[in-house]
N, C-alpha and C. Protein backbone atom coordinates (compact mmCIF):
# COMPACT_ATOMS: atom_id res chain seq x y z
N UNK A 1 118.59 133.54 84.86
CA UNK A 1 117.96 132.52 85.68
C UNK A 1 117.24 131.53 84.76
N UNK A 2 117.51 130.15 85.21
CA UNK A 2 116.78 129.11 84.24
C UNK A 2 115.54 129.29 84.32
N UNK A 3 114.79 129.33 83.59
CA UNK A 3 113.08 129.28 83.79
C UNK A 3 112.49 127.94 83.97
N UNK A 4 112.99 126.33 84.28
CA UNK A 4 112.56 125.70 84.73
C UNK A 4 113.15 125.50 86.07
N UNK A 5 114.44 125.95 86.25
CA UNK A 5 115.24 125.97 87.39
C UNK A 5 114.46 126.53 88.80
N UNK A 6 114.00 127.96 88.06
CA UNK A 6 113.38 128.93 89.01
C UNK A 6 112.10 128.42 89.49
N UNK A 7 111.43 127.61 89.17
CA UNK A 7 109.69 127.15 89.79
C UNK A 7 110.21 125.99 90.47
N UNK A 8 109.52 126.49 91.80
CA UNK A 8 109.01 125.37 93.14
C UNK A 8 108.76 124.28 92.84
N UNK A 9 108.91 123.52 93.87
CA UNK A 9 108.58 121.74 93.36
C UNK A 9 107.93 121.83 95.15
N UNK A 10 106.41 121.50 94.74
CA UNK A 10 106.05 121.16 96.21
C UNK A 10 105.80 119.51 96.37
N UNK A 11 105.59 120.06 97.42
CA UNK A 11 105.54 118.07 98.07
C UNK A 11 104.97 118.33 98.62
N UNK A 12 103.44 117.00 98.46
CA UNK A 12 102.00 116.57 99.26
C UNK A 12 102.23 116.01 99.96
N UNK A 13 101.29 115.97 100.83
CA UNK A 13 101.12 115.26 101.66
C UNK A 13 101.45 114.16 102.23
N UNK A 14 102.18 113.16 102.51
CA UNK A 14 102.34 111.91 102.56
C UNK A 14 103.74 111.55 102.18
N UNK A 15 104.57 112.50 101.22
CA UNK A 15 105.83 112.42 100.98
C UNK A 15 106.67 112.70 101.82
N UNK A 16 107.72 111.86 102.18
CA UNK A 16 109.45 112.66 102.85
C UNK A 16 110.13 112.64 101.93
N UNK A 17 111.02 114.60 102.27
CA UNK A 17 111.68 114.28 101.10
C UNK A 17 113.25 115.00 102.18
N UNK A 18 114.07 113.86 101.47
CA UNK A 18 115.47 114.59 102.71
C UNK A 18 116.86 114.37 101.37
N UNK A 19 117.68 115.43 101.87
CA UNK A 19 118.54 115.59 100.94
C UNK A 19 120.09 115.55 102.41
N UNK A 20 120.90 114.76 101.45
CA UNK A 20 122.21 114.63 102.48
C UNK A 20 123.37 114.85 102.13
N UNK A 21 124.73 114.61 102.49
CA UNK A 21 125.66 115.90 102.73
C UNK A 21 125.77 115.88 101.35
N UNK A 22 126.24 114.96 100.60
CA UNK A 22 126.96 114.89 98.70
C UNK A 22 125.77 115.40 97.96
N UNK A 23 124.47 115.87 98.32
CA UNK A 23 123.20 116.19 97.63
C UNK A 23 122.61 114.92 97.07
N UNK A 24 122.34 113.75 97.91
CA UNK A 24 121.85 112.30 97.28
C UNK A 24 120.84 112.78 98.19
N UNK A 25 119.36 112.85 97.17
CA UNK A 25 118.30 113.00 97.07
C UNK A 25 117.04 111.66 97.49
N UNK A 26 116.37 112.08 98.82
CA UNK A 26 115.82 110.50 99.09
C UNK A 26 114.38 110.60 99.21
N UNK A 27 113.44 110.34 98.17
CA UNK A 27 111.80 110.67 97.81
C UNK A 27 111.15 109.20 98.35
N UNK A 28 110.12 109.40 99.64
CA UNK A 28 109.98 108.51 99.68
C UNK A 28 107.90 108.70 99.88
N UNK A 29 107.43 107.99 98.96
CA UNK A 29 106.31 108.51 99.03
C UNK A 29 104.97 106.88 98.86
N UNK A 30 103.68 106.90 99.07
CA UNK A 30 102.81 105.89 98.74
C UNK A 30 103.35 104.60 97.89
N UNK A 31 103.99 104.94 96.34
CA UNK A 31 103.94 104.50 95.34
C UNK A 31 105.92 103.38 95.67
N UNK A 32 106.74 104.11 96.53
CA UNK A 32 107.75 103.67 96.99
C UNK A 32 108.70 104.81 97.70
N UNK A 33 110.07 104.24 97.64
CA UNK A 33 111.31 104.89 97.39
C UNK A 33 112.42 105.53 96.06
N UNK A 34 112.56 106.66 96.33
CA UNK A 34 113.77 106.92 95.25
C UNK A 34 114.54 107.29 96.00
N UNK A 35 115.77 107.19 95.32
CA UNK A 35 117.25 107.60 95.97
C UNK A 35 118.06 108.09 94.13
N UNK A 36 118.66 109.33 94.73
CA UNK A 36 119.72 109.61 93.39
C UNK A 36 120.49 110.72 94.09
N UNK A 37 121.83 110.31 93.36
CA UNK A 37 123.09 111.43 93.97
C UNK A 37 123.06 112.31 92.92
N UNK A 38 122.73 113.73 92.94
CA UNK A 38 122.34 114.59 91.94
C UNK A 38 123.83 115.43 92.62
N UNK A 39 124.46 116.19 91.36
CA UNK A 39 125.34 116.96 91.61
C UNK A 39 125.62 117.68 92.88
N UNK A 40 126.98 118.22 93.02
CA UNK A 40 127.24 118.62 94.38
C UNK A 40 127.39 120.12 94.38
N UNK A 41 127.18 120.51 93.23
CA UNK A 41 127.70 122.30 92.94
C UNK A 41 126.01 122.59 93.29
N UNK A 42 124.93 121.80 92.87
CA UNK A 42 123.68 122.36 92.40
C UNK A 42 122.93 122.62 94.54
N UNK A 43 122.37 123.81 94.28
CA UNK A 43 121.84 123.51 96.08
C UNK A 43 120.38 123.21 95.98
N UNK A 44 120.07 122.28 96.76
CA UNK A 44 118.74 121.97 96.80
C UNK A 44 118.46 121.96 98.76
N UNK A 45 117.03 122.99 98.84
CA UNK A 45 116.75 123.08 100.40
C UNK A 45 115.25 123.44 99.88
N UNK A 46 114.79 122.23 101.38
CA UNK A 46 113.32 122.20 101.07
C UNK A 46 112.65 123.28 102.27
N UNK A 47 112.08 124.37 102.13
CA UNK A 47 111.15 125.09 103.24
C UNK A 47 109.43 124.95 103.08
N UNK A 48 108.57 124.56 104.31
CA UNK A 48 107.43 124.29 104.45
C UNK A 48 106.53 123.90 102.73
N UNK A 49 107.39 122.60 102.71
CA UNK A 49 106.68 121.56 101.66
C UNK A 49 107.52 122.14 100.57
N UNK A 50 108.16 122.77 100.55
CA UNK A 50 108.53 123.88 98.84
C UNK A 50 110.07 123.35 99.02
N UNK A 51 110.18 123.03 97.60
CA UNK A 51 111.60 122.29 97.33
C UNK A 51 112.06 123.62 96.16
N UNK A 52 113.08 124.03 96.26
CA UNK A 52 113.52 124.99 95.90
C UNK A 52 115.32 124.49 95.20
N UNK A 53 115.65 125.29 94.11
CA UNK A 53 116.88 124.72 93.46
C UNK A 53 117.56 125.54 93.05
N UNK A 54 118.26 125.93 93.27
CA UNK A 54 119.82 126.91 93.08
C UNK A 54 120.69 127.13 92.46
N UNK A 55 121.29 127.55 91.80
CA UNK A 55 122.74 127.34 91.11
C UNK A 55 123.83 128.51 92.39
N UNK A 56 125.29 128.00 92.09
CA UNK A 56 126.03 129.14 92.73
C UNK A 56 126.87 129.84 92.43
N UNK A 57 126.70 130.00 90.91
CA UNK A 57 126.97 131.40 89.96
C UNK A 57 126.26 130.89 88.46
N UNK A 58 126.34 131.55 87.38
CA UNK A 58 126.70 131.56 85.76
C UNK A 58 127.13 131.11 85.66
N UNK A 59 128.02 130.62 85.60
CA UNK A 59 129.06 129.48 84.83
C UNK A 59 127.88 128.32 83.68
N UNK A 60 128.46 128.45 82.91
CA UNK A 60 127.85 127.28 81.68
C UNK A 60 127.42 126.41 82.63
N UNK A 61 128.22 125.44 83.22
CA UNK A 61 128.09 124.35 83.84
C UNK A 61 126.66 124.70 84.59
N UNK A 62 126.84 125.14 85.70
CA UNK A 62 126.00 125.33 86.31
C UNK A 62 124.43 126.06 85.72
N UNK A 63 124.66 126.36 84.93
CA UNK A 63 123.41 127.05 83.95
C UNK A 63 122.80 125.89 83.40
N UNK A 64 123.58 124.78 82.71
CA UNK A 64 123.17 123.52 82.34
C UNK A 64 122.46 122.65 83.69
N UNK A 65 123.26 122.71 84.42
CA UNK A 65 122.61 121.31 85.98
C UNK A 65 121.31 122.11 86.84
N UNK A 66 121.63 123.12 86.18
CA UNK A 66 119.64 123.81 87.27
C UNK A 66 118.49 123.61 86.94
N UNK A 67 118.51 123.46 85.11
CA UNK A 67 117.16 123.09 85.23
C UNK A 67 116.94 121.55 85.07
N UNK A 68 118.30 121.08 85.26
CA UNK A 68 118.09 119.20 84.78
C UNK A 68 118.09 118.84 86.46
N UNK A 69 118.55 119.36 86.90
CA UNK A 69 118.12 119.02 89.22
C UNK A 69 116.82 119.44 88.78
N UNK A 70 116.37 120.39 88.86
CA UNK A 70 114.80 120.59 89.08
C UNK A 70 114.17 119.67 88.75
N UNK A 71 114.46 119.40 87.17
CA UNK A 71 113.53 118.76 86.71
C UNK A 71 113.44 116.96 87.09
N UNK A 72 114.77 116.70 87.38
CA UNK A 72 114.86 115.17 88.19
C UNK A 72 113.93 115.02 89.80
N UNK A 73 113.96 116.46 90.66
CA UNK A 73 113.75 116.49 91.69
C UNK A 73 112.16 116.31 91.78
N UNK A 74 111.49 117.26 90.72
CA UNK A 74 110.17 116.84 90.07
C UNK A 74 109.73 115.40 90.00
N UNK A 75 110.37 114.68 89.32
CA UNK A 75 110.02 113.32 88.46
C UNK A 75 109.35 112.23 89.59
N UNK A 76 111.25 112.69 90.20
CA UNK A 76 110.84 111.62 91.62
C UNK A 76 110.01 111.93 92.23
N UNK A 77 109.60 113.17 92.72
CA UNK A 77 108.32 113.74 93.70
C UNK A 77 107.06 112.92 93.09
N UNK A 78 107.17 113.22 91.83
CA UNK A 78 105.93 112.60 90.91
C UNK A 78 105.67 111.44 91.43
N UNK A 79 106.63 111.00 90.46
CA UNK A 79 106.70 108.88 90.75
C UNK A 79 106.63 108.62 91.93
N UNK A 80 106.97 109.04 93.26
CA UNK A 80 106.44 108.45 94.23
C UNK A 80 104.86 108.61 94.73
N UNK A 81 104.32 109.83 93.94
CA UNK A 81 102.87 109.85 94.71
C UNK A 81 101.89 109.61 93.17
N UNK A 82 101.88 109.88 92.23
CA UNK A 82 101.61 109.52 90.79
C UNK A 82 101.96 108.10 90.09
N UNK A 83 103.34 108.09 89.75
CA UNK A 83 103.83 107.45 89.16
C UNK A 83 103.90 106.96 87.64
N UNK A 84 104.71 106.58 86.66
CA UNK A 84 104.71 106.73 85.32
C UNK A 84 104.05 105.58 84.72
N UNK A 85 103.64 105.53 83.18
CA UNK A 85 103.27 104.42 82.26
C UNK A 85 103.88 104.75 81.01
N UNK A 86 103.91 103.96 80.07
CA UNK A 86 104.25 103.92 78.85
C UNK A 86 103.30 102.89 78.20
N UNK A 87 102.69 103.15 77.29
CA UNK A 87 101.74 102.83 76.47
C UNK A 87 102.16 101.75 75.36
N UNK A 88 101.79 100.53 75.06
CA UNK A 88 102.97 100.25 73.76
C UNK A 88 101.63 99.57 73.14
N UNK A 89 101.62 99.33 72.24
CA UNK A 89 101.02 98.73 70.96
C UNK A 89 101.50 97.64 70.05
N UNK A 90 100.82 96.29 69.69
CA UNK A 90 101.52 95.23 69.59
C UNK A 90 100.70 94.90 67.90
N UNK A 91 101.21 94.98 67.12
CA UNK A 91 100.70 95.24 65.38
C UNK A 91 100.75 94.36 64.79
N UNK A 92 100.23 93.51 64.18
CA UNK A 92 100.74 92.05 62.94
C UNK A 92 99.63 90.84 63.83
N UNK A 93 99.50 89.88 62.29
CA UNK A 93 98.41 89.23 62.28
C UNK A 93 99.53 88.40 63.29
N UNK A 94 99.38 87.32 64.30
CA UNK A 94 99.11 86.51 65.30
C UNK A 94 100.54 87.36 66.09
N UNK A 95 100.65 88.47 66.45
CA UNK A 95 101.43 89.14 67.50
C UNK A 95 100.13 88.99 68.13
N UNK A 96 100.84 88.76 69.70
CA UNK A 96 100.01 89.11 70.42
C UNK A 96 100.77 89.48 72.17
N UNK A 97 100.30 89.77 73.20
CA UNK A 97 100.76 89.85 74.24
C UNK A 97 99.66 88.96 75.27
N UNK A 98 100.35 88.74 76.38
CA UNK A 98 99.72 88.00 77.49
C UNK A 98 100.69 88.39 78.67
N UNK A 99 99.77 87.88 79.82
CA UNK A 99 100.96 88.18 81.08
C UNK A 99 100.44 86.85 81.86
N UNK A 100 101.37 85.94 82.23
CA UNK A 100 101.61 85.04 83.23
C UNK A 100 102.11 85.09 84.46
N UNK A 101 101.18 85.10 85.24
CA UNK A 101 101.95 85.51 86.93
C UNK A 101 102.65 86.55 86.83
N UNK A 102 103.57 87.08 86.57
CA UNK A 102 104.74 88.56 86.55
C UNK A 102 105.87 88.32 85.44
N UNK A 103 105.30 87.75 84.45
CA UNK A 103 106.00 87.76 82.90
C UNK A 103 105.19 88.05 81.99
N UNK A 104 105.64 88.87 81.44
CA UNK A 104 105.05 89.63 80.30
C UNK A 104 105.18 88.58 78.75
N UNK A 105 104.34 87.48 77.97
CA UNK A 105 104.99 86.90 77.06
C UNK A 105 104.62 87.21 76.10
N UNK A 106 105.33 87.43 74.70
CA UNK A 106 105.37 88.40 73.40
C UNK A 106 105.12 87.00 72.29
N UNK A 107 104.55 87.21 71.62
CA UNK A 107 104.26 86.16 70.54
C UNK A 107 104.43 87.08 69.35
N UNK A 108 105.68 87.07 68.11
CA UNK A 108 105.71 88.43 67.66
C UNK A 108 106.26 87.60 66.26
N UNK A 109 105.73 86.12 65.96
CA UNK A 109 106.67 85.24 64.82
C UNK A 109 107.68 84.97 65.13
N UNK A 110 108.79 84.80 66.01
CA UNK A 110 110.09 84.36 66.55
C UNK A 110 109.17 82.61 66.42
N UNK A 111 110.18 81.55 66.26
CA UNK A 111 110.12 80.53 66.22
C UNK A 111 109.86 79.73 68.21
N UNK A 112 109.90 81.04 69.18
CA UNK A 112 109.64 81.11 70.20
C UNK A 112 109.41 82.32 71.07
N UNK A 113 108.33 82.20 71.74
CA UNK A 113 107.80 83.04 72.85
C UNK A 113 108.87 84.12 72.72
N UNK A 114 109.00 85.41 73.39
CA UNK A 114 109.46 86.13 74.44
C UNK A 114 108.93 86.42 75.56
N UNK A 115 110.05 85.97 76.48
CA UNK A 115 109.16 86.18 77.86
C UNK A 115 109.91 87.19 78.49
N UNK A 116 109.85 88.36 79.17
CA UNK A 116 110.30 89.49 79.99
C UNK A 116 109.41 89.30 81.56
N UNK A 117 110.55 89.51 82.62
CA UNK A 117 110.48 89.18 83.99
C UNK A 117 109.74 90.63 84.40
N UNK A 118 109.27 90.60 85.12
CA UNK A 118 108.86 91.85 85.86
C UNK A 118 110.20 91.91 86.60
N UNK A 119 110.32 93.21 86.99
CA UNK A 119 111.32 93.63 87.87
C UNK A 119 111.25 94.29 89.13
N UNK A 120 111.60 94.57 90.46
CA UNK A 120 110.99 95.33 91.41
C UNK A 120 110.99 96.48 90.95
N UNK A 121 109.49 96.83 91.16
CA UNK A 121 109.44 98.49 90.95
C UNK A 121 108.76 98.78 89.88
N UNK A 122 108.49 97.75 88.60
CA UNK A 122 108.32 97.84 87.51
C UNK A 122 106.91 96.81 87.70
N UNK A 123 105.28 97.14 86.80
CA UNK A 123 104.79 96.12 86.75
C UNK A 123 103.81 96.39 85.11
N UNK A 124 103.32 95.09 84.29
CA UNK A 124 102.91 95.10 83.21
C UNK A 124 101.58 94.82 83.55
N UNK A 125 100.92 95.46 82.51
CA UNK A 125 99.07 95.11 82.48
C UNK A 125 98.92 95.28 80.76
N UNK A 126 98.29 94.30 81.09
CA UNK A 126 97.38 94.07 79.31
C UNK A 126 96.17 93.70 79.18
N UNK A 127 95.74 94.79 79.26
CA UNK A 127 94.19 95.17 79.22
C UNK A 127 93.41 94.33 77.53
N UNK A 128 94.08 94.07 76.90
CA UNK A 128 93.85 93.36 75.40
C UNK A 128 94.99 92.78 74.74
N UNK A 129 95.21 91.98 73.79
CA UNK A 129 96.14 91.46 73.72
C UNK A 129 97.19 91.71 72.80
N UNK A 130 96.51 93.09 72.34
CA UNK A 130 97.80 94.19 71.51
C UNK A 130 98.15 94.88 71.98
N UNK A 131 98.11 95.60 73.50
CA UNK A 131 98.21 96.42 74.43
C UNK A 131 98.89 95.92 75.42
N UNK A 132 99.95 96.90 75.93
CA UNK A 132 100.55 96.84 76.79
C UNK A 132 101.14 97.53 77.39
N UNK A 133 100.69 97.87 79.23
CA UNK A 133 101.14 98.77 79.57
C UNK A 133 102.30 98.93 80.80
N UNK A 134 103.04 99.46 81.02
CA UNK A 134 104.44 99.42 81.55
C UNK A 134 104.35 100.65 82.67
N UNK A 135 104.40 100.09 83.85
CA UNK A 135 104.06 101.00 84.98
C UNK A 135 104.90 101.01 85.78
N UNK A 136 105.13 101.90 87.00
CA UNK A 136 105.90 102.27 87.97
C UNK A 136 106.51 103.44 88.13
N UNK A 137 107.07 103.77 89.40
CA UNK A 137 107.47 104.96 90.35
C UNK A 137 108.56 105.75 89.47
N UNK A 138 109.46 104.97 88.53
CA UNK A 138 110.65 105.84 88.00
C UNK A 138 110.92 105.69 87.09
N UNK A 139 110.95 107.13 86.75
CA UNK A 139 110.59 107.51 85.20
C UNK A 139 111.29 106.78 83.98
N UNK A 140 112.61 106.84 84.55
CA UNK A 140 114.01 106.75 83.98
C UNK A 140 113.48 104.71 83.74
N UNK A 141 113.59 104.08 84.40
CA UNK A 141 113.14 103.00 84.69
C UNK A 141 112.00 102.08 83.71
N UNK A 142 111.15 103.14 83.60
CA UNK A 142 109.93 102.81 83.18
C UNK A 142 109.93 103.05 81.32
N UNK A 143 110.89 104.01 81.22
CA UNK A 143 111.21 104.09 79.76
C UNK A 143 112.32 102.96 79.30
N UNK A 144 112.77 102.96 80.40
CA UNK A 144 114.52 101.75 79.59
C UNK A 144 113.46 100.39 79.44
N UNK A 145 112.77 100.07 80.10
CA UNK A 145 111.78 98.83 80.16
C UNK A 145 111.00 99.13 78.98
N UNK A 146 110.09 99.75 78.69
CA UNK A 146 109.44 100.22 77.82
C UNK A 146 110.16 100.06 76.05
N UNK A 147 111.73 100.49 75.99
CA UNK A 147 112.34 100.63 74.92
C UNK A 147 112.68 99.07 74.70
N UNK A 148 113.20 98.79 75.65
CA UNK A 148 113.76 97.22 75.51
C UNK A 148 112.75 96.23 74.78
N UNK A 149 110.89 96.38 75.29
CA UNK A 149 109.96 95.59 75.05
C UNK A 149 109.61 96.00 73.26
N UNK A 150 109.74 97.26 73.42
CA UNK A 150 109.80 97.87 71.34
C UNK A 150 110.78 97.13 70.80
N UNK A 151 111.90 96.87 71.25
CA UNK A 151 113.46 96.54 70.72
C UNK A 151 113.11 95.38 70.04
N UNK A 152 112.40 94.40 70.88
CA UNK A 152 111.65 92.73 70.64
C UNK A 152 111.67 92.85 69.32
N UNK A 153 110.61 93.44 68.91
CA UNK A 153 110.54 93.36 67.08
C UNK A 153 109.94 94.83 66.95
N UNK A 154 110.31 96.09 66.71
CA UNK A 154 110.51 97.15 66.21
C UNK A 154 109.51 97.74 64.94
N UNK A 155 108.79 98.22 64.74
CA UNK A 155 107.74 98.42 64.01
C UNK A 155 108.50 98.83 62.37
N UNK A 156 107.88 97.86 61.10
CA UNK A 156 108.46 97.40 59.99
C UNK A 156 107.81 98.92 59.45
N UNK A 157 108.45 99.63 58.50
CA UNK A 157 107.34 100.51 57.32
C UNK A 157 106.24 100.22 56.20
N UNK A 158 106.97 98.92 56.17
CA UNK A 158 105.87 98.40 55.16
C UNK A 158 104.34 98.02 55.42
N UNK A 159 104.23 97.08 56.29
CA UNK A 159 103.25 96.07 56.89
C UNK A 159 102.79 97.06 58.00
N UNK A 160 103.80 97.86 58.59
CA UNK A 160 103.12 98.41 60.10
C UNK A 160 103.53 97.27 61.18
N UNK A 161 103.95 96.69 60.87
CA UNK A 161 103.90 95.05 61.82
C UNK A 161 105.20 95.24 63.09
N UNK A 162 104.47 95.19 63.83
CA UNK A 162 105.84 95.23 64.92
C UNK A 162 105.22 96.04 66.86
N UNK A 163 105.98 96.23 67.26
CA UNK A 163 105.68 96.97 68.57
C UNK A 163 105.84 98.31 69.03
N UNK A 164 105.05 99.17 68.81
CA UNK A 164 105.09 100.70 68.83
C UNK A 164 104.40 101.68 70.10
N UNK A 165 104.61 102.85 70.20
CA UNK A 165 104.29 103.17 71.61
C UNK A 165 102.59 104.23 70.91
N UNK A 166 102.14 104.19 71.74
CA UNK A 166 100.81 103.91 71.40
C UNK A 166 100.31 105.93 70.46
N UNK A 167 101.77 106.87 71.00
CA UNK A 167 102.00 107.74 70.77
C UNK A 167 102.43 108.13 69.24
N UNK A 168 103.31 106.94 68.91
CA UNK A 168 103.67 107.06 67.88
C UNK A 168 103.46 106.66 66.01
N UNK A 169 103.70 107.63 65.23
CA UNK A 169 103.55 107.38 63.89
C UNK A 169 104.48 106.89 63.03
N UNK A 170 103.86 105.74 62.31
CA UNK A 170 105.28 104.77 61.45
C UNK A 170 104.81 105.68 60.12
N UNK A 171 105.61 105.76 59.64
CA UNK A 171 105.26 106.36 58.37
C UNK A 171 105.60 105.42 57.19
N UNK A 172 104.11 105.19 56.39
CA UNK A 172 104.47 103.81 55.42
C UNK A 172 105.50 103.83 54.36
N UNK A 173 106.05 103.01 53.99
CA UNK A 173 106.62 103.01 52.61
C UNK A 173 105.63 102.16 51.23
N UNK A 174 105.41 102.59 50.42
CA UNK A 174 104.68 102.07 49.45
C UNK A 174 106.18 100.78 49.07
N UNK A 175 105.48 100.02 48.79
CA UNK A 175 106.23 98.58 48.25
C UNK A 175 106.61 98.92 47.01
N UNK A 176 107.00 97.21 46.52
CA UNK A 176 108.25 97.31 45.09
C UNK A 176 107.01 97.52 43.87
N UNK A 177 107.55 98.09 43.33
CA UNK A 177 106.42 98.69 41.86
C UNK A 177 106.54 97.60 41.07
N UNK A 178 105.18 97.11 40.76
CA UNK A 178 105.67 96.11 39.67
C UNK A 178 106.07 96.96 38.30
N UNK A 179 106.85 96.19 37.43
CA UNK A 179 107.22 96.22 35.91
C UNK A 179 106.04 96.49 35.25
N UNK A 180 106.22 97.72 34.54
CA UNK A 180 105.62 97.70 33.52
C UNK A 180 105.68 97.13 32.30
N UNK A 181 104.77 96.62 31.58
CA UNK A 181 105.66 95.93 30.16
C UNK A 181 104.94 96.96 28.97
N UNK A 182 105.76 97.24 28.50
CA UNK A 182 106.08 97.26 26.80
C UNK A 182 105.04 97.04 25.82
């Protein structure tokens, strides 16, 4: 038995959660809606708030999709009554971030702006102007947004200079050695 497979996923208060014939999974809670068609071998049945997840034998396959349903069935439960962030960090002398109405704009040395749209579902806050934070209901969502805004300009080894998640360590490279002379 998977050991993440096997633990309950409850659902609070305020959530519906309904599953239909192909197993497309529909979380609908405060924060929004999710919808995902999760495999058709895997069984998922919810009793008094308790979401419960199955396999219907051993088989490899199915040993693999029990604890990755659980753990999707989780996420969404989350993100609709929680919901996710990603932290990013904006490094180098005149980088900076700002947000205009529901565009996020990146000043990062490009000979012009970057500007990124908000998207439904997705929203940015920048609490300072090296900071930036990337919010919303789905998980999956909230990281592809998140990677794309690092992608901009990518944190250098040398300088440190670039856009990093607030988690993470660049590890420096010492620069070119000067010549010794003779």
């Amino acid at each position: 038995m998977s050991r993440i497979g096997k633990i309950p996923v409850t659902v609070p208060a305020g959530v519906d959660f309904q599953v239909s014939d192909m197993n497309v999974v529909t979380v609908t809670g405060p924060k929004g809606k999710l919808c995902q068609k999760l495999h058709p071998d895997i069984l998922i049945d919810e009793q008094d708030n308790v979401i419960r997840v199955s396999r219907p034998s051993d088989h490899k396959r199915h040993r693999e999709l029990h604890g990755l349903t659980r753990t999707l069935v989780a996420n969404m439960v989350e993100g609709v009554t929680k919901g996710f962030q990603k932290v990013l960090e904006v490094n180098g002398v005149g980088y900076r971030a700002a947000k205009q109405g529901n565009k996020l704009v990146l000043t990062l040395g490009y000979s012009h702006p970057v500007e990124i749209q908000e998207i439904p579902g997705i929203t940015f806050e920048v609490p300072h102007q090296n900071q930036i934070i990337v919010k919303g209901h789905d998980k999956q969502l909230v990281g592809e947004i998140a990677a794309g805004i690092r992608k901009t300009r990518p944190p250098e080894p040398y300088k440190g200079k670039g856009i990093k998640y607030d988690y993470e360590f660049i590890h420096r490279k010492e620069g070119k050695a000067s010549a010794k002379k003779k």
